[in-house]
PDB file of N, CA and C in Angstrom:
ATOM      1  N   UNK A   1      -8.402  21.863   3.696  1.00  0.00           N
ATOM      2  CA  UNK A   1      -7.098  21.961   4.305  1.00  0.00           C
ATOM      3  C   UNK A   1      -6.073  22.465   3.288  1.00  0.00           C
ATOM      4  N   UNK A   2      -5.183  23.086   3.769  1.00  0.00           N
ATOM      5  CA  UNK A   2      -3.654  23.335   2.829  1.00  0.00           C
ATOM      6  C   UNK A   2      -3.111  22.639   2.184  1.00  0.00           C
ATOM      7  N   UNK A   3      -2.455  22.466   0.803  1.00  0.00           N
ATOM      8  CA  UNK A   3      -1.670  22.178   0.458  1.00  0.00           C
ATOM      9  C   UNK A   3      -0.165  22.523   0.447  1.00  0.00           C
ATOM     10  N   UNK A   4       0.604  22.111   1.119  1.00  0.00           N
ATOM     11  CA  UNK A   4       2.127  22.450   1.747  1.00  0.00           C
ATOM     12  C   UNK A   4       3.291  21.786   0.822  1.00  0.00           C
ATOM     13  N   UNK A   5       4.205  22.281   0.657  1.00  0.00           N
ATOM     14  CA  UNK A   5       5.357  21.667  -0.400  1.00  0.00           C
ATOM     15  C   UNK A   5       6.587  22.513   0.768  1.00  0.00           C
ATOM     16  N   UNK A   6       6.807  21.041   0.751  1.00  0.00           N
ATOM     17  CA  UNK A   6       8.721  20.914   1.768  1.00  0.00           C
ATOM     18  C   UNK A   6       9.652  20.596   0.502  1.00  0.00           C
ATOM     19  N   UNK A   7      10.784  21.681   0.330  1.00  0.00           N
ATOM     20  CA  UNK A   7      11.917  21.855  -0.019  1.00  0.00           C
ATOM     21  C   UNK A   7      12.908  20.780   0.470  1.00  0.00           C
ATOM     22  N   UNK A   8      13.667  19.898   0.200  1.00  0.00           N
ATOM     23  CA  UNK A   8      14.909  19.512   0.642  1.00  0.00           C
ATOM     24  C   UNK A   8      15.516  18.979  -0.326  1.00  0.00           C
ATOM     25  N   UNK A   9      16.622  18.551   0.212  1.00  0.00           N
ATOM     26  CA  UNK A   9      17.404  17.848  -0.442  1.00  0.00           C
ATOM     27  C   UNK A   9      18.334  16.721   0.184  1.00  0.00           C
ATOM     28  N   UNK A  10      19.550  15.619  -0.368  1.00  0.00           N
ATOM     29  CA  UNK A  10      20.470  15.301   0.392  1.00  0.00           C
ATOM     30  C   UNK A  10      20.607  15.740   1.593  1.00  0.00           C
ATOM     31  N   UNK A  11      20.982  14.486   2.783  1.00  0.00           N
ATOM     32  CA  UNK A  11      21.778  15.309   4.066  1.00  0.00           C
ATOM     33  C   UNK A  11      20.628  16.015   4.545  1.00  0.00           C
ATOM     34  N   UNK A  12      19.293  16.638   4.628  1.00  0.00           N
ATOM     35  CA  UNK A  12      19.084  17.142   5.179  1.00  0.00           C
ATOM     36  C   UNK A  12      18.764  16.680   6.632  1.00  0.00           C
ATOM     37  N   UNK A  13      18.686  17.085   7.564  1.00  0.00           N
ATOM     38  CA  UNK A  13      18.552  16.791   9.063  1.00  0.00           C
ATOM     39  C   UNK A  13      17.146  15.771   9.399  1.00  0.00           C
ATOM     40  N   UNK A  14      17.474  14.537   9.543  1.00  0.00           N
ATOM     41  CA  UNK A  14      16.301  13.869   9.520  1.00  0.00           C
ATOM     42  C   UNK A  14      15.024  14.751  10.037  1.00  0.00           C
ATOM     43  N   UNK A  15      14.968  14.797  10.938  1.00  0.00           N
ATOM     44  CA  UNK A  15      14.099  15.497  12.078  1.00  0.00           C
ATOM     45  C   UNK A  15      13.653  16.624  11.291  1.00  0.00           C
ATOM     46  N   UNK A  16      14.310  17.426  10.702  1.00  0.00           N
ATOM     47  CA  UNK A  16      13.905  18.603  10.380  1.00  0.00           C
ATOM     48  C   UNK A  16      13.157  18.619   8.833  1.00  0.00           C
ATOM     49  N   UNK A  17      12.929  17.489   8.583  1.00  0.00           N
ATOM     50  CA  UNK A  17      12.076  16.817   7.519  1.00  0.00           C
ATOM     51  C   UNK A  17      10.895  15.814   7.640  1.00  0.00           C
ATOM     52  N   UNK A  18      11.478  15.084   8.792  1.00  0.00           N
ATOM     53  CA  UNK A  18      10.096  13.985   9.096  1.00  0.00           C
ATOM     54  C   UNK A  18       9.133  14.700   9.902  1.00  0.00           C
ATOM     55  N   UNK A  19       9.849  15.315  11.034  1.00  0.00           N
ATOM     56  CA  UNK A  19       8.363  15.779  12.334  1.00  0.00           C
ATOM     57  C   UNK A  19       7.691  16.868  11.164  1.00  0.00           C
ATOM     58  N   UNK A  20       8.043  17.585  10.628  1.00  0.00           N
ATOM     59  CA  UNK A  20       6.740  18.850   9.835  1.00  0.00           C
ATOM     60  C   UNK A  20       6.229  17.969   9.367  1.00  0.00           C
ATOM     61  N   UNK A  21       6.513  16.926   7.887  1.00  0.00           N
ATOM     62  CA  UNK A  21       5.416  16.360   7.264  1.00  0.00           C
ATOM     63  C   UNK A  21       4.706  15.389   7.795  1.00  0.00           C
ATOM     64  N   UNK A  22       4.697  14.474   8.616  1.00  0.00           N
ATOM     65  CA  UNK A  22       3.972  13.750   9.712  1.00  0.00           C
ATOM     66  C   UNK A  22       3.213  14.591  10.465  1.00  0.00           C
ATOM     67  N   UNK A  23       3.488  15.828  10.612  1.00  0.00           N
ATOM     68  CA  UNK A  23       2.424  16.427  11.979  1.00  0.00           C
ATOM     69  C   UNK A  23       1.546  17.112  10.801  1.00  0.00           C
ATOM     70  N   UNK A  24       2.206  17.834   9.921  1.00  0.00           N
ATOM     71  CA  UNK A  24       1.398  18.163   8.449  1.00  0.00           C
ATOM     72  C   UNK A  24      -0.099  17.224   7.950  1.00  0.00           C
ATOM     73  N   UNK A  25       0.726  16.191   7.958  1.00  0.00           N
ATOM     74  CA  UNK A  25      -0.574  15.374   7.664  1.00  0.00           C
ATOM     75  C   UNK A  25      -1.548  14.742   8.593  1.00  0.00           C
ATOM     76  N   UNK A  26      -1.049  14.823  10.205  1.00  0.00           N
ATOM     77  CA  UNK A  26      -1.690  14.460  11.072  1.00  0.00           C
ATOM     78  C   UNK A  26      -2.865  15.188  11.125  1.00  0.00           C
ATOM     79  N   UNK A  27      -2.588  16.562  10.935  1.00  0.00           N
ATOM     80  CA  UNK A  27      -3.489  17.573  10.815  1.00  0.00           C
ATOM     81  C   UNK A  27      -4.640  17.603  10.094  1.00  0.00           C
ATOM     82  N   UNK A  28      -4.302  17.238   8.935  1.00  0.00           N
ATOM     83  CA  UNK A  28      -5.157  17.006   7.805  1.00  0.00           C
ATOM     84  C   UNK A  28      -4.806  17.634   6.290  1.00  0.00           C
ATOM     85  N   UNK A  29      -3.634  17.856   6.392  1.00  0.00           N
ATOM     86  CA  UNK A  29      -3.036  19.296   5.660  1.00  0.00           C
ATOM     87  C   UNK A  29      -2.489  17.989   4.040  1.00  0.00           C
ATOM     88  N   UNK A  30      -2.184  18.610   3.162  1.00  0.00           N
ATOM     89  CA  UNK A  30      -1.653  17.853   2.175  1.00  0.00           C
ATOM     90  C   UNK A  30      -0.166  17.811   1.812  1.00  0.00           C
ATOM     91  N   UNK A  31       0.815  16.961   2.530  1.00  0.00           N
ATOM     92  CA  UNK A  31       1.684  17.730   2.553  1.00  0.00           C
ATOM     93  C   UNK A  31       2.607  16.861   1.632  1.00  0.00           C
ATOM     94  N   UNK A  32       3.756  17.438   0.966  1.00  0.00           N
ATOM     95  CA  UNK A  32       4.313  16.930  -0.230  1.00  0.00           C
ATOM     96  C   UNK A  32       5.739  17.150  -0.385  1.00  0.00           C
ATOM     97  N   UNK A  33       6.641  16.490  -0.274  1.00  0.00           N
ATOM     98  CA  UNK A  33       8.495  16.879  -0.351  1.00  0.00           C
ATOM     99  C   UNK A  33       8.793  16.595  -1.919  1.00  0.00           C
ATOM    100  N   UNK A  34       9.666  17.875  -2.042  1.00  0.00           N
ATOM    101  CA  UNK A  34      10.350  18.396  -3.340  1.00  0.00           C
ATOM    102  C   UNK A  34      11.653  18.058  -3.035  1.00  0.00           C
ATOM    103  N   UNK A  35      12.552  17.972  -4.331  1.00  0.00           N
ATOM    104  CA  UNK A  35      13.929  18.191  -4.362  1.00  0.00           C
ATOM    105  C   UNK A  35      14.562  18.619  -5.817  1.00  0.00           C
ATOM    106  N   UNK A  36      15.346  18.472  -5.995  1.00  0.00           N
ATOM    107  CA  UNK A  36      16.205  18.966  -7.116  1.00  0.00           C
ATOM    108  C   UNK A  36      15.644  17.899  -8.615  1.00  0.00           C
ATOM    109  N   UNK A  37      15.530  16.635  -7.947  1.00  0.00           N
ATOM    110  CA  UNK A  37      15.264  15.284  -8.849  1.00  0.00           C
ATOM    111  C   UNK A  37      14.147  15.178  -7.693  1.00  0.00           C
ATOM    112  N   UNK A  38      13.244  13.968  -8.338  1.00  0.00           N
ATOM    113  CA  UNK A  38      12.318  13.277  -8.236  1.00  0.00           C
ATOM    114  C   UNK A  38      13.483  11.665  -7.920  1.00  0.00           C
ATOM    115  N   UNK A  39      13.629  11.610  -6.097  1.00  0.00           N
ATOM    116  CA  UNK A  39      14.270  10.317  -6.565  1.00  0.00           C
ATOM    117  C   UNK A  39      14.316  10.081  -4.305  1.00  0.00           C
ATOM    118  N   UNK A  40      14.897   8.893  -4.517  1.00  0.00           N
ATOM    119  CA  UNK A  40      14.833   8.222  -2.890  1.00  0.00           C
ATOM    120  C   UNK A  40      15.913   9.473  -2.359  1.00  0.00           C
ATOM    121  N   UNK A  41      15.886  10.624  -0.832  1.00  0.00           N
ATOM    122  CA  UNK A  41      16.474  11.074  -0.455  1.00  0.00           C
ATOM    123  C   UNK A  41      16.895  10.399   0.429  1.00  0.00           C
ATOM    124  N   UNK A  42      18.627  10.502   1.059  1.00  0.00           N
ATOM    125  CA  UNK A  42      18.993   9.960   2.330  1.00  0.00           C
ATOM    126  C   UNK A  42      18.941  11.220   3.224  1.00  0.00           C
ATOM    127  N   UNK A  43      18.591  10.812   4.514  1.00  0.00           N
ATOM    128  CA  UNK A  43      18.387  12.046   5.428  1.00  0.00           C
ATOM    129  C   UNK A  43      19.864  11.482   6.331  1.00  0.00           C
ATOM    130  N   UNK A  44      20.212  12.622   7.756  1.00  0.00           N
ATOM    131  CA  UNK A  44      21.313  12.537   8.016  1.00  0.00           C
ATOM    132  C   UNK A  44      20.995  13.047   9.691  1.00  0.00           C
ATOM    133  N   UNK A  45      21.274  12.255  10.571  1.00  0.00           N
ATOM    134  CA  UNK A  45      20.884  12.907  11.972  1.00  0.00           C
ATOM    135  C   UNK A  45      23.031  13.385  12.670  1.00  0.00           C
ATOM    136  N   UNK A  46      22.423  14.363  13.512  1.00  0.00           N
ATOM    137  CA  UNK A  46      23.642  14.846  14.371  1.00  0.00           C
ATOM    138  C   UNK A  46      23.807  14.471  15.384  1.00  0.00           C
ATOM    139  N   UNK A  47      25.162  13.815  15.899  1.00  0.00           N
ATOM    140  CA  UNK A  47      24.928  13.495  17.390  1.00  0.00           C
ATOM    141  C   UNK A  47      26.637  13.565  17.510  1.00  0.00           C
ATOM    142  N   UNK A  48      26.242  13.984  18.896  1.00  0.00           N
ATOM    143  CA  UNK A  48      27.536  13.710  19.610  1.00  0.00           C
ATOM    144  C   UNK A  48      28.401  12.959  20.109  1.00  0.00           C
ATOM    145  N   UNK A  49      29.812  12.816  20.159  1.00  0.00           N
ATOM    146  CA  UNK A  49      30.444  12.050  20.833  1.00  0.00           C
ATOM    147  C   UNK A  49      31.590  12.361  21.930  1.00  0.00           C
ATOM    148  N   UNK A  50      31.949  11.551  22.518  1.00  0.00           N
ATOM    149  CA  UNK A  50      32.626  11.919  24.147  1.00  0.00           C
ATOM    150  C   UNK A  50      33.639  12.497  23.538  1.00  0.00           C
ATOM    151  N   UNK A  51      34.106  13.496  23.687  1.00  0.00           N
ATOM    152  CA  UNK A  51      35.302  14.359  23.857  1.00  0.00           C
ATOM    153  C   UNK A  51      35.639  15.571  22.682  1.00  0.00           C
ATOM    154  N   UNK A  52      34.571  14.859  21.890  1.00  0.00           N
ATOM    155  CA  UNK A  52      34.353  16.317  20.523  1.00  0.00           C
ATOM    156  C   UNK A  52      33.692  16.757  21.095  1.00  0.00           C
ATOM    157  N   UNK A  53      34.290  17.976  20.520  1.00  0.00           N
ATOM    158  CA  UNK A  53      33.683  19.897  20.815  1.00  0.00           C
ATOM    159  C   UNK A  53      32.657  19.689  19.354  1.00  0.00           C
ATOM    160  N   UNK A  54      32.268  19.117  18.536  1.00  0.00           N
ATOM    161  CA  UNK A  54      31.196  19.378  17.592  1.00  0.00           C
ATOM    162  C   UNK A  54      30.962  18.326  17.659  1.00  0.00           C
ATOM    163  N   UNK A  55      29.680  18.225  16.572  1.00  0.00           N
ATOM    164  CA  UNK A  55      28.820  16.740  16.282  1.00  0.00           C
ATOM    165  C   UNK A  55      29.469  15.975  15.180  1.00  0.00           C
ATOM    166  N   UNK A  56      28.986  14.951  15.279  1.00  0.00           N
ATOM    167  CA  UNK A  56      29.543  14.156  13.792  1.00  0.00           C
ATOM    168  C   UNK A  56      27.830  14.073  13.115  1.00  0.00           C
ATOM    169  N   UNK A  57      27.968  13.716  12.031  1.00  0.00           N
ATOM    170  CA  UNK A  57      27.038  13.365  10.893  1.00  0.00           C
ATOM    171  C   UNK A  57      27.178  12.477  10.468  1.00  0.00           C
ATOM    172  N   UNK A  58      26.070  11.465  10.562  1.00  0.00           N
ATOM    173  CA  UNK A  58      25.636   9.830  10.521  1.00  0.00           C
ATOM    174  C   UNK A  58      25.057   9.534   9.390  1.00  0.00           C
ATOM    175  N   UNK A  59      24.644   8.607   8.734  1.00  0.00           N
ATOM    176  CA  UNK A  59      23.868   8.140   7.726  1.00  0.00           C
ATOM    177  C   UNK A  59      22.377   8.383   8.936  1.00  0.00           C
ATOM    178  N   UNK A  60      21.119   8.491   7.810  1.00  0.00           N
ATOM    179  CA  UNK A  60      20.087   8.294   8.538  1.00  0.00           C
ATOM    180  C   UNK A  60      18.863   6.906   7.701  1.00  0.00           C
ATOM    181  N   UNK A  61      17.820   8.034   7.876  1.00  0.00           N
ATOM    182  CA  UNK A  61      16.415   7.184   7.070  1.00  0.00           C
ATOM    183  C   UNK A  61      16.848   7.649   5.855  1.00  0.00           C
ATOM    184  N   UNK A  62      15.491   7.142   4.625  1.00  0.00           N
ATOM    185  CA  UNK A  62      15.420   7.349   3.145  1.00  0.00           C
ATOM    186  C   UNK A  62      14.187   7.721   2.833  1.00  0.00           C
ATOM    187  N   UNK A  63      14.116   9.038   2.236  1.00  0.00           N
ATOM    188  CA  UNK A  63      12.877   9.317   2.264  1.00  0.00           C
ATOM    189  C   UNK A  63      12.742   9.824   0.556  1.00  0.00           C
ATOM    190  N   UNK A  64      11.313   9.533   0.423  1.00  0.00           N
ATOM    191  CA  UNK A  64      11.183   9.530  -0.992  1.00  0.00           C
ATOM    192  C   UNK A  64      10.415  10.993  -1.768  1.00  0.00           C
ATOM    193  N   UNK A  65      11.343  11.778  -2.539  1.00  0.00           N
ATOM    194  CA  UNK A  65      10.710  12.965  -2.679  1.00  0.00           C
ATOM    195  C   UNK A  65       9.801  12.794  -4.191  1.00  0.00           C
ATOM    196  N   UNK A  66       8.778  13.356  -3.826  1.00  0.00           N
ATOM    197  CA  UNK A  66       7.449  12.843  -4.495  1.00  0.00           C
ATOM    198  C   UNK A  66       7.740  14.198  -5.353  1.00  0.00           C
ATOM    199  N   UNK A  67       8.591  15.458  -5.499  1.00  0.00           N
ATOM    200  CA  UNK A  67       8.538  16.715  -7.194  1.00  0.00           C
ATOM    201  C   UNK A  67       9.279  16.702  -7.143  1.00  0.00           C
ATOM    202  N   UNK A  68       9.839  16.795  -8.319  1.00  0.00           N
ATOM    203  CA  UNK A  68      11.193  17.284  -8.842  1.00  0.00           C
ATOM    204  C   UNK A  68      11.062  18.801  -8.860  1.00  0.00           C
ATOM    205  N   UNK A  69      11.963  19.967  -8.145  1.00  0.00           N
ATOM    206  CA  UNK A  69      11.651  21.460  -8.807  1.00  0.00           C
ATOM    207  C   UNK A  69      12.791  21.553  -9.646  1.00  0.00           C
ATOM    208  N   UNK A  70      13.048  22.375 -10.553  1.00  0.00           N
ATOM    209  CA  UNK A  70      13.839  22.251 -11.043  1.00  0.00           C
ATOM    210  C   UNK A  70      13.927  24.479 -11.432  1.00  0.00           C
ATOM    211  N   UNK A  71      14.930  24.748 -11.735  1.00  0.00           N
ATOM    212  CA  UNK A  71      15.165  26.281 -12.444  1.00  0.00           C
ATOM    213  C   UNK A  71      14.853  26.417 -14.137  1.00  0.00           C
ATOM    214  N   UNK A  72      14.779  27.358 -14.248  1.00  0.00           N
ATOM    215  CA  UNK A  72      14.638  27.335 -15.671  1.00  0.00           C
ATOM    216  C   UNK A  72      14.804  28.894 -16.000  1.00  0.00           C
ATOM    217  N   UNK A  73      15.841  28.690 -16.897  1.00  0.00           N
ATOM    218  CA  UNK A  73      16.554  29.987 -16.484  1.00  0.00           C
ATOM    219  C   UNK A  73      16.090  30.471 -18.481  1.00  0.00           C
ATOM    220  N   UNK A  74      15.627  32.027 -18.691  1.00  0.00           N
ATOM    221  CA  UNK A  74      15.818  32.479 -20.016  1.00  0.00           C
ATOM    222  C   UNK A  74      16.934  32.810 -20.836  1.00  0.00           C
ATOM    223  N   UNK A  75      16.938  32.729 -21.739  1.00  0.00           N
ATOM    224  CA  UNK A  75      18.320  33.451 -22.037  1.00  0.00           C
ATOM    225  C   UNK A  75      17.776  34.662 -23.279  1.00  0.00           C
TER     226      UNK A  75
END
């Protein structure tokens, strides 16, 4: 099976982080979340409320990113 590496960070959209790596691994696939640091991420869901024209942004779950990527720039 694949080995898969999910990008995120902070804030990202719960959903749009939990359903890939859960169905990822349902599969059989190896799947693995990155971020900037190696550290507990908070995720963040959208929802609506009566009479706003946009969504608000909630606290969500905590999810734990297992690589740090980091840049590494030459000079």
């Amino acid at each position: 099976m694949a080995k898969v590496l999910i990008l995120t960070g902070d804030a990202v959209e719960a959903l749009e982080v939990y359903y890939p790596l859960y169905r990822l691994k349902e599969a059989g696939h190896e799947a693995h979340v990155a971020a900037p640091t190696k550290k507990t991420l908070r995720t963040v869901v959208h929802d609506f409320e009566p009479g706003w024209e946009t969504f608000t942004e909630k606290p969500a779950y905590q999810l734990q990113a297992d690589l740090a990527v980091t840049s590494r720039q030459e000079v």
